[in-house]
Protein backbone atom coordinates (compact mmCIF):
# COMPACT_ATOMS: atom_id res chain seq x y z
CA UNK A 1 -41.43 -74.16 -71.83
CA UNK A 2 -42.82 -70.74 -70.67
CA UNK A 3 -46.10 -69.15 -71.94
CA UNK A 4 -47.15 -65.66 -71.12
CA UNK A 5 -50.59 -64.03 -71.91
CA UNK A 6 -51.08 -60.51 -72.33
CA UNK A 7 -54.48 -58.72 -72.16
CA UNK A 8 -55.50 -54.95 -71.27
CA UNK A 9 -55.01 -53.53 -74.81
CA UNK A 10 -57.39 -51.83 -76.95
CA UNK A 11 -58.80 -47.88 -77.95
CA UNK A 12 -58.32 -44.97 -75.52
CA UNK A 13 -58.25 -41.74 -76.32
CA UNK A 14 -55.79 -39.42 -75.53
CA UNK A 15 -54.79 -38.57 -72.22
CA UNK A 16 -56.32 -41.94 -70.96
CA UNK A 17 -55.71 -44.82 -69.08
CA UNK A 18 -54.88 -48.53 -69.92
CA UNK A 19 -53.51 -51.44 -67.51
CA UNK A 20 -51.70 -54.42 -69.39
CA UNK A 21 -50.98 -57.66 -67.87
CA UNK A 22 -49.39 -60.70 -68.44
CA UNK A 23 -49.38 -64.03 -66.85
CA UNK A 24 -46.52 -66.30 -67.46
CA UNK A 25 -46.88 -70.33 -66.47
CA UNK A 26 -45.22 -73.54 -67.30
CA UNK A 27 -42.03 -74.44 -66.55
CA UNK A 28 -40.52 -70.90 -64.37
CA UNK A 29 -37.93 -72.21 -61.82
CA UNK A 30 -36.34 -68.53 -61.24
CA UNK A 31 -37.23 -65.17 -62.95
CA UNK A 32 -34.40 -62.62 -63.30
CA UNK A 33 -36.68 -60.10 -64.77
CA UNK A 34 -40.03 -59.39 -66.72
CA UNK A 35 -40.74 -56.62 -68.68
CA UNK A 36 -42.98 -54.84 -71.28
CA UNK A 37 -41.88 -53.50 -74.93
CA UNK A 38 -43.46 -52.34 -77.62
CA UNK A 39 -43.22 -51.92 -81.37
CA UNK A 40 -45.02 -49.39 -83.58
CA UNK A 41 -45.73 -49.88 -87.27
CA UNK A 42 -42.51 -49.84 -89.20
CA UNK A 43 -40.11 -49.18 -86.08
CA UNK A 44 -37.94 -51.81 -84.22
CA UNK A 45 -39.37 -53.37 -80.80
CA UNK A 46 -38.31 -50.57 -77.78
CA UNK A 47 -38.09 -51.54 -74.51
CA UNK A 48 -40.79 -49.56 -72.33
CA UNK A 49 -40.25 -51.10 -68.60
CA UNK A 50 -39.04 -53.66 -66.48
CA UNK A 51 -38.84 -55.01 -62.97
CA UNK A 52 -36.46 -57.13 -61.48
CA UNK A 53 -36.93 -60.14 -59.20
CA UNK A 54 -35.49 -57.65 -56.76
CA UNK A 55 -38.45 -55.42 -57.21
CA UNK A 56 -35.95 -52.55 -59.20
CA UNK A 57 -37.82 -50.70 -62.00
CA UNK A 58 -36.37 -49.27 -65.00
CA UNK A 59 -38.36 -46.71 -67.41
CA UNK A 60 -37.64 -45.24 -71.02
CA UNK A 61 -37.53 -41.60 -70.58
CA UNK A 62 -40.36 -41.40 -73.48
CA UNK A 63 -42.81 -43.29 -70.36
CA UNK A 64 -41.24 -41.54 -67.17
CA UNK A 65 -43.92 -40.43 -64.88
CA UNK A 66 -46.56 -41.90 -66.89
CA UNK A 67 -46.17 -45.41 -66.96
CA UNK A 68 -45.78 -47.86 -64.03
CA UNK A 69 -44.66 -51.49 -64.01
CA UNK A 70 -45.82 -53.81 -60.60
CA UNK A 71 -45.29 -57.39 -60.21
CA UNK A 72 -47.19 -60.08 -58.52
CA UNK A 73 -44.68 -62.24 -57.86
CA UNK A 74 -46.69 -65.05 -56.14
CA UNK A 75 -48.88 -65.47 -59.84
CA UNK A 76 -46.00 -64.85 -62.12
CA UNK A 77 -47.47 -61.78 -63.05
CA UNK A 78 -46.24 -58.33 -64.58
CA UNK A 79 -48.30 -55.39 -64.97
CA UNK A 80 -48.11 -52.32 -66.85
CA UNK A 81 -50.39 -48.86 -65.60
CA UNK A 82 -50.46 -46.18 -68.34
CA UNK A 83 -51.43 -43.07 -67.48
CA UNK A 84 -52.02 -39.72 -69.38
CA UNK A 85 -51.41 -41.96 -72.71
CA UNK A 86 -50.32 -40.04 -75.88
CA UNK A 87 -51.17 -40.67 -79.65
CA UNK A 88 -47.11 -41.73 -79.99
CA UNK A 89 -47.73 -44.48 -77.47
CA UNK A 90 -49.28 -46.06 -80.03
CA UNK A 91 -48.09 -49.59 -80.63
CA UNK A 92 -47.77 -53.38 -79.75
CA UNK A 93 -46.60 -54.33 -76.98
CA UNK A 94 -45.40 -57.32 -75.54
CA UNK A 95 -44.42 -58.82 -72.68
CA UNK A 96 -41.06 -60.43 -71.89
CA UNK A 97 -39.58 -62.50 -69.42
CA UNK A 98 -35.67 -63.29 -68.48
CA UNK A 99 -34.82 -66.19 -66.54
CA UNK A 100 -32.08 -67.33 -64.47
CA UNK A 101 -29.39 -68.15 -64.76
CA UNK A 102 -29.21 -68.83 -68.51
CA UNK A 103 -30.99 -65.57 -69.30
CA UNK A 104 -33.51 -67.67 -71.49
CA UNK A 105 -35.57 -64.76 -72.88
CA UNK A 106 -39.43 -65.67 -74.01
CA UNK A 107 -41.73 -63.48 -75.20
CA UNK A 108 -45.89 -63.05 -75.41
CA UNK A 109 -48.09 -62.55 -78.33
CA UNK A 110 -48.86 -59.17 -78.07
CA UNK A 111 -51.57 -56.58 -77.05
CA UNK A 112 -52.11 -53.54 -79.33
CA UNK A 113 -52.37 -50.50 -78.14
CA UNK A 114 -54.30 -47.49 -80.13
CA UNK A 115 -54.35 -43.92 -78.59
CA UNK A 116 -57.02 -41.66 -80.21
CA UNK A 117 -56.49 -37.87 -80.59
């Protein structure tokens, strides 16, 4: 079984900064990918960012420029920068993690995020 934490979420006003990370542990024997989504009130979960265990990034074009997504591989550990946030970037957001080679997908409990105008 895999666990991952989240933590770095909470109040910023607009045009802020917040860092999110997450720690996964227990039972990781190869990672294909982690990543971060999030899901605002009443919309479906989005996918915000991800990094494989090749180091490759991938960004929504709503985060572009904004947001960036670093790994420390050696903890098991994804984190999420976000820079010059905006009110929409309110949400939760989770992490996720992919493994290999059965693509097992587990997810964490969430971190809300509220941007202030």
């Amino acid at each position: 079984q895999v666990q991952l934490v989240e933590s770095g979420g909470g109040l910023v006003q607009a045009g802020g900064s917040l860092r999110l990370s997450c720690a996964a542990s227990g039972s990781i024997f190869s990672i294909a990918s982690m990543g971060w989504y999030r899901q605002a009130p009443g919309m479906q979960r989005e996918l915000v960012a991800s990094i494989g265990n090749d180091g490759n990034t991938y960004y929504t074009d709503f985060v572009k420029g904004r947001f960036t997504i670093s790994r420390d591989s050696a903890k098991n550990t994804v984190y999420l920068q976000m820079n010059s946030l905006k009110v929409e970037d309110t949400a939760d957001y989770y992490c996720n993690l992919v493994t290999r080679p059965y693509g097992l997908r587990y997810w964490g409990q969430g971190t809300q995020v509220t941007v202030s105008s």
